[in-house]
N, C-alpha and C. Protein backbone atom coordinates (compact mmCIF):
# COMPACT_ATOMS: atom_id res chain seq x y z
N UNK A 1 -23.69 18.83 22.82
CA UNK A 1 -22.50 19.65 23.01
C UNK A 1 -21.51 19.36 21.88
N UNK A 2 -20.70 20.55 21.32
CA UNK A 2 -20.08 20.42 19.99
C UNK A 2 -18.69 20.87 20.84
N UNK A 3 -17.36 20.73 19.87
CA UNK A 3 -16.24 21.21 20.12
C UNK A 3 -16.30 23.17 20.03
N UNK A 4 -17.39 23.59 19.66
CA UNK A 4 -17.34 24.52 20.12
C UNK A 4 -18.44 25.37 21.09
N UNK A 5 -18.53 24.79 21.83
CA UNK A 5 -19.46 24.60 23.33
C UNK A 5 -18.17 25.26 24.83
N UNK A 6 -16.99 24.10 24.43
CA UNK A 6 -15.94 24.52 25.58
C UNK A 6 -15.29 25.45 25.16
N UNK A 7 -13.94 25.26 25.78
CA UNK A 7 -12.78 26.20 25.71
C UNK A 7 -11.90 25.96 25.40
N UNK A 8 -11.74 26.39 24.02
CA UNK A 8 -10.84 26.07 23.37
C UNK A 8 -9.81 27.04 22.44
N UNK A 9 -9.03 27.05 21.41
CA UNK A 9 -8.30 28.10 20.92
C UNK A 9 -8.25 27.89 19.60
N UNK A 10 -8.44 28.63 18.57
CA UNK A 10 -8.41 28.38 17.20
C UNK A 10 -7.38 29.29 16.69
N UNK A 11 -6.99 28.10 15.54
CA UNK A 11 -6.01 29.05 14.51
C UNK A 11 -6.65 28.90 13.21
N UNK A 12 -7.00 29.93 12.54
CA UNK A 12 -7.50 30.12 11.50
C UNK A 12 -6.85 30.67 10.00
N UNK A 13 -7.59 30.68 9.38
CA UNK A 13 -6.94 31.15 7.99
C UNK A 13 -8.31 31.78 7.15
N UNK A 14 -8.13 32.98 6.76
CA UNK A 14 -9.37 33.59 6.12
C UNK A 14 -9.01 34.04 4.82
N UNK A 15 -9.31 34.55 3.89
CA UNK A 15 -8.72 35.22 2.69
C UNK A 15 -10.26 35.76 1.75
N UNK A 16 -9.76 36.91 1.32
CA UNK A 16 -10.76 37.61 0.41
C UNK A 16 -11.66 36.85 -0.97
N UNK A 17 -12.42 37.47 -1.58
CA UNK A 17 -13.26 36.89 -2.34
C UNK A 17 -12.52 35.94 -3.75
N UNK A 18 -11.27 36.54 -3.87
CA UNK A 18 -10.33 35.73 -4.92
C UNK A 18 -9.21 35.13 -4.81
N UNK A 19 -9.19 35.07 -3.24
CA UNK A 19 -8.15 34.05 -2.69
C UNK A 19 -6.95 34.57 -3.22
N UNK A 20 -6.75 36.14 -3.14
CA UNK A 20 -4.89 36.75 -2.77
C UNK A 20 -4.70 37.06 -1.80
N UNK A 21 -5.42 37.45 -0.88
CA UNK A 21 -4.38 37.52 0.27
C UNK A 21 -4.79 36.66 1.32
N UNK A 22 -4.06 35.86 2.21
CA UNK A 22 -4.45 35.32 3.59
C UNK A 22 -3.91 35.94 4.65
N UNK A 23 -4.69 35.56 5.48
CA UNK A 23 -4.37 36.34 6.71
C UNK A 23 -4.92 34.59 7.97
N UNK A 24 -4.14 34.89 8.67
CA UNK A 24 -3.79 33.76 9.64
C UNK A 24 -3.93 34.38 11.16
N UNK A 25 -4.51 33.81 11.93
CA UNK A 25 -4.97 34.71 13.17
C UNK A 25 -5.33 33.06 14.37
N UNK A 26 -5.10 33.82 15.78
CA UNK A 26 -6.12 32.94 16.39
C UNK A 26 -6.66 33.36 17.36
N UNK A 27 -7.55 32.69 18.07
CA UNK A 27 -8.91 33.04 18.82
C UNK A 27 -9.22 32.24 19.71
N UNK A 28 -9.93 32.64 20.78
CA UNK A 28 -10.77 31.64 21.68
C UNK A 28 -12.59 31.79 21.57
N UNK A 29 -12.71 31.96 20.32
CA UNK A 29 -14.21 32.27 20.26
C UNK A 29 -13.81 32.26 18.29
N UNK A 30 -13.44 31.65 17.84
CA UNK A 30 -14.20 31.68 16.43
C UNK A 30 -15.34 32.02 15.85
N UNK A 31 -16.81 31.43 16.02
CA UNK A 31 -17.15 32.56 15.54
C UNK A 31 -17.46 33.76 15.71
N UNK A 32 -17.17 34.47 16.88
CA UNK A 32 -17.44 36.03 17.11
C UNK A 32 -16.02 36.80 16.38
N UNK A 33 -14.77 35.72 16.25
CA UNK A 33 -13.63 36.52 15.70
C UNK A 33 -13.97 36.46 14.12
N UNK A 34 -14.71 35.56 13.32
CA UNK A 34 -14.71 35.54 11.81
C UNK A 34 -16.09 36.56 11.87
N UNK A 35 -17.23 36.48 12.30
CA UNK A 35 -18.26 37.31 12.81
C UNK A 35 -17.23 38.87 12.28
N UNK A 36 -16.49 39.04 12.91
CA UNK A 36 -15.98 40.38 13.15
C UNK A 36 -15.50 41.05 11.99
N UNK A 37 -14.37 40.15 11.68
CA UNK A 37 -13.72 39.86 10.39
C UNK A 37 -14.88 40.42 9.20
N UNK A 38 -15.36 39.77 9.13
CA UNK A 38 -16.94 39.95 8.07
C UNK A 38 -17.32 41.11 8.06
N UNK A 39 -17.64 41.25 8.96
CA UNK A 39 -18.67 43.01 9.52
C UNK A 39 -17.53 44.17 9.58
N UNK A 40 -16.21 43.87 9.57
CA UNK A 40 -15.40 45.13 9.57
C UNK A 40 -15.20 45.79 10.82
N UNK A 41 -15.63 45.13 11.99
CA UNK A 41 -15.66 45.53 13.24
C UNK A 41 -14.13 46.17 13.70
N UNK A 42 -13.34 45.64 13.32
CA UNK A 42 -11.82 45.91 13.62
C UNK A 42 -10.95 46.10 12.50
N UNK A 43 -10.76 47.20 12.55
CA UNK A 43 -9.85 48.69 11.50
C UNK A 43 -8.55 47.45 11.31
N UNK A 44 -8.04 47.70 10.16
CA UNK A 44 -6.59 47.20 9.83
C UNK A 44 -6.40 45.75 8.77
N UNK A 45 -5.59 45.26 8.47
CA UNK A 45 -5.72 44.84 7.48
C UNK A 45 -6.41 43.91 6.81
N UNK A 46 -7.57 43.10 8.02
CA UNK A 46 -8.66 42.25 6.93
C UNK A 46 -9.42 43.26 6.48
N UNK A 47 -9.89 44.52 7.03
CA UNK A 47 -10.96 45.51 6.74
C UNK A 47 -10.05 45.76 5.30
N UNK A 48 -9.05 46.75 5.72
CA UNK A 48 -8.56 46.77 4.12
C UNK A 48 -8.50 46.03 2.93
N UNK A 49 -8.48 44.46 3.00
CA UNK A 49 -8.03 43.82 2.11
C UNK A 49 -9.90 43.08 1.89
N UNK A 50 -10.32 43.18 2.52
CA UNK A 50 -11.85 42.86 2.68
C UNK A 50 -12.16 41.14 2.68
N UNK A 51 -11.09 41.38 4.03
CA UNK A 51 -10.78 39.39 4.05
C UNK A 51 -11.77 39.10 5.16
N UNK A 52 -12.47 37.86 4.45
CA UNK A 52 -13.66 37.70 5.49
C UNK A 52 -13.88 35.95 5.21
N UNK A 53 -13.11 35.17 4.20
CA UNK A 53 -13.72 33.85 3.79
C UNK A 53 -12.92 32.66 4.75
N UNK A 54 -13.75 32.04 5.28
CA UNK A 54 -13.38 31.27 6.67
C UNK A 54 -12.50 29.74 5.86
N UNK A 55 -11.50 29.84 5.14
CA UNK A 55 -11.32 28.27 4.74
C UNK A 55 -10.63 27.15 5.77
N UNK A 56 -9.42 27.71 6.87
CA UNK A 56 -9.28 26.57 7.28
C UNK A 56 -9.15 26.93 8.96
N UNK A 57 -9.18 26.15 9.88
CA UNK A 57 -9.13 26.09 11.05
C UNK A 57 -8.34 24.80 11.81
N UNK A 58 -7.76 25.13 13.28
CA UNK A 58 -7.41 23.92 13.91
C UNK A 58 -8.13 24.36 15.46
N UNK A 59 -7.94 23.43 16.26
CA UNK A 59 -8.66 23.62 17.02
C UNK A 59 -7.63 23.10 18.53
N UNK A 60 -7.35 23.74 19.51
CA UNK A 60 -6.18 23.64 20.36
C UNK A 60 -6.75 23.59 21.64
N UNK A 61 -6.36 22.90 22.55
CA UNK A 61 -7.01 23.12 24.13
C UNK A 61 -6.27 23.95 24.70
N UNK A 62 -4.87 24.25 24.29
CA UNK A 62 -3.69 25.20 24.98
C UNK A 62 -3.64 26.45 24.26
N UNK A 63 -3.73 27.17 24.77
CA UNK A 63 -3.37 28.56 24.21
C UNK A 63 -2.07 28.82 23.85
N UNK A 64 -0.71 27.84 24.64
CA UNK A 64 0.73 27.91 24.44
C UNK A 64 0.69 27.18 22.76
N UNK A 65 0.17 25.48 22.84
CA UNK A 65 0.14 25.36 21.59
C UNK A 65 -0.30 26.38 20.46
N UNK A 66 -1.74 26.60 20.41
CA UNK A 66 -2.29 27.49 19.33
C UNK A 66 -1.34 28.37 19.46
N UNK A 67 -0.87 29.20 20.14
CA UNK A 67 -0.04 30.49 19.45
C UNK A 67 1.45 30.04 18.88
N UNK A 68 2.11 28.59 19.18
CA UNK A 68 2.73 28.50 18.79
C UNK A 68 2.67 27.92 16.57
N UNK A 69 1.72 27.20 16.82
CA UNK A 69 0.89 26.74 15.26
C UNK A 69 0.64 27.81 15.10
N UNK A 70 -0.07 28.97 15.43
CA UNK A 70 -0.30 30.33 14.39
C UNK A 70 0.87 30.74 13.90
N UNK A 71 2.18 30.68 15.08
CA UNK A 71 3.80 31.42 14.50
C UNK A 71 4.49 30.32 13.21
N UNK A 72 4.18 29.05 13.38
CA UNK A 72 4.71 28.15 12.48
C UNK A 72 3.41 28.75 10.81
N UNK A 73 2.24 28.53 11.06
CA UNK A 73 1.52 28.76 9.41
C UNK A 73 1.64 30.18 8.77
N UNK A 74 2.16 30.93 9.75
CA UNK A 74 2.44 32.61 9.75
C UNK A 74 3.66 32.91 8.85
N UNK A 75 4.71 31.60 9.09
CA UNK A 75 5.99 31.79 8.51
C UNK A 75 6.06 30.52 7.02
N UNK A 76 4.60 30.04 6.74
CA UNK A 76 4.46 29.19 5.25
C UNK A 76 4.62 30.42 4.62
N UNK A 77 5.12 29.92 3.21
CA UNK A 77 4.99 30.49 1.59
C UNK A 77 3.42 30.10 1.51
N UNK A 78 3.10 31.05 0.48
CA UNK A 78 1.95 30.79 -0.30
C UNK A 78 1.28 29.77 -0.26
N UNK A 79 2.61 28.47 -0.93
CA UNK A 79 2.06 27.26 -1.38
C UNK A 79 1.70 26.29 -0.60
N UNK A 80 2.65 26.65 1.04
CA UNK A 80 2.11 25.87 1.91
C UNK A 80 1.04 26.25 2.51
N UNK A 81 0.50 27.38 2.54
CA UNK A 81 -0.78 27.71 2.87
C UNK A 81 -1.55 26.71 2.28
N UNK A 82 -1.55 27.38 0.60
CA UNK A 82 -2.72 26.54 -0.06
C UNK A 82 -3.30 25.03 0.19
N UNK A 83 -1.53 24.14 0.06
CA UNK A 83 -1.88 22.91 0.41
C UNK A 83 -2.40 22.35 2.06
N UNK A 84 -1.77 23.08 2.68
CA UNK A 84 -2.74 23.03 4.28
C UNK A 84 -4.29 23.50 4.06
N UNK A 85 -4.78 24.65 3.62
CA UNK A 85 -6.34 24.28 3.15
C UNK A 85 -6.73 23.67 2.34
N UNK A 86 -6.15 22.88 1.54
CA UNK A 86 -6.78 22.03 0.71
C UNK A 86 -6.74 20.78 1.11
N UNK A 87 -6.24 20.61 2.11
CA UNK A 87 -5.85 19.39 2.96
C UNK A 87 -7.31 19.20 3.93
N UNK A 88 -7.74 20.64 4.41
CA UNK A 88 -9.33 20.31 4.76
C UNK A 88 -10.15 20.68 4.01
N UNK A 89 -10.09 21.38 3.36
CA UNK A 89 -11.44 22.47 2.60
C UNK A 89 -10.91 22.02 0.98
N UNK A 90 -11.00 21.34 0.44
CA UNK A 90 -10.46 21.38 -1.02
C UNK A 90 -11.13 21.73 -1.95
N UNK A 91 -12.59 22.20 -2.01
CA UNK A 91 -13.42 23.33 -2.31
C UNK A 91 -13.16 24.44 -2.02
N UNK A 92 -12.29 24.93 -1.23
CA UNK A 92 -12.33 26.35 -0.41
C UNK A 92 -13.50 26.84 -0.41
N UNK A 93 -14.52 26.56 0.07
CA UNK A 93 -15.54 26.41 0.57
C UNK A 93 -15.70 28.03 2.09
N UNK A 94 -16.45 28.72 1.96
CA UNK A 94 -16.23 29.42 3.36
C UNK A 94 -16.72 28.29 4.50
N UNK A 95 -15.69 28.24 5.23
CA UNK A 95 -16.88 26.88 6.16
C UNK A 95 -17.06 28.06 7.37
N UNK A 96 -17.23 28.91 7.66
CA UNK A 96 -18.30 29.66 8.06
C UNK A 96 -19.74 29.73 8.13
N UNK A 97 -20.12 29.46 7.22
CA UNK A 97 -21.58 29.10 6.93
C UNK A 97 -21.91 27.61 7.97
N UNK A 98 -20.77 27.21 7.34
CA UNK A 98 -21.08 25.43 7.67
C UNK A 98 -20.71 25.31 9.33
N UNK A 99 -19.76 26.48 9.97
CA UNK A 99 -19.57 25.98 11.47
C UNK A 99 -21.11 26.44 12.69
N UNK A 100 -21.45 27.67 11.23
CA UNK A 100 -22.59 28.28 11.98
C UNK A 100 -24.21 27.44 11.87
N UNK A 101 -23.38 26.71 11.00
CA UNK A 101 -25.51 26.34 10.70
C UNK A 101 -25.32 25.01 12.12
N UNK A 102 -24.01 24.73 12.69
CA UNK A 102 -24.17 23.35 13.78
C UNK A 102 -24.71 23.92 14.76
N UNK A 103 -25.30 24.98 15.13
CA UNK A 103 -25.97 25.98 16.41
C UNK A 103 -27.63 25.55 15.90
């Protein structure tokens, strides 16, 4: 059993193939929400911007917390984005690949 087995809430951070735009979101099913993201399943602005690269995540048991951490990384500049994913991913790495190959 992995941390993503239960029930839990993610806040994420995705951004397109050259890392301009991010987009910050959260979920109770990661990968069916980056899954989605990818495939274009849902009209609006990752489809437009063709944001699909999984770099950073947290992982919340409360849904009150996680939505409150999505409103706090929602309201970073740029730079604090960057340095919060580089704080896990300092490759920016899609770890998409890497959350899916633990199945």
């Amino acid at each position: 059993m992995n941390e993503f087995d239960e029930k839990h809430y993610y806040v994420y951070i995705i951004t397109n193939r050259h890392h301009t735009v991010f987009y910050t979101g959260i979920t109770n099913d990661l990968l069916r929400r980056i899954h989605e993201h990818r495939t274009k399943v849902v009209k609006g602005f990752t489809q437009r911007y063709n944001i699909y690269k999984l770099l950073y995540f947290e992982i919340f048991d409360s849904p009150i917390n996680a939505i409150q951490r999505e409103k706090q990384i929602k309201k970073y500049r740029r730079e604090k984005k960057r340095a919060l994913i580089d704080s896990m991913n300092p490759e920016w790495r899609d770890l998409y690949d890497e959350i899916t190959d633990s199945f």
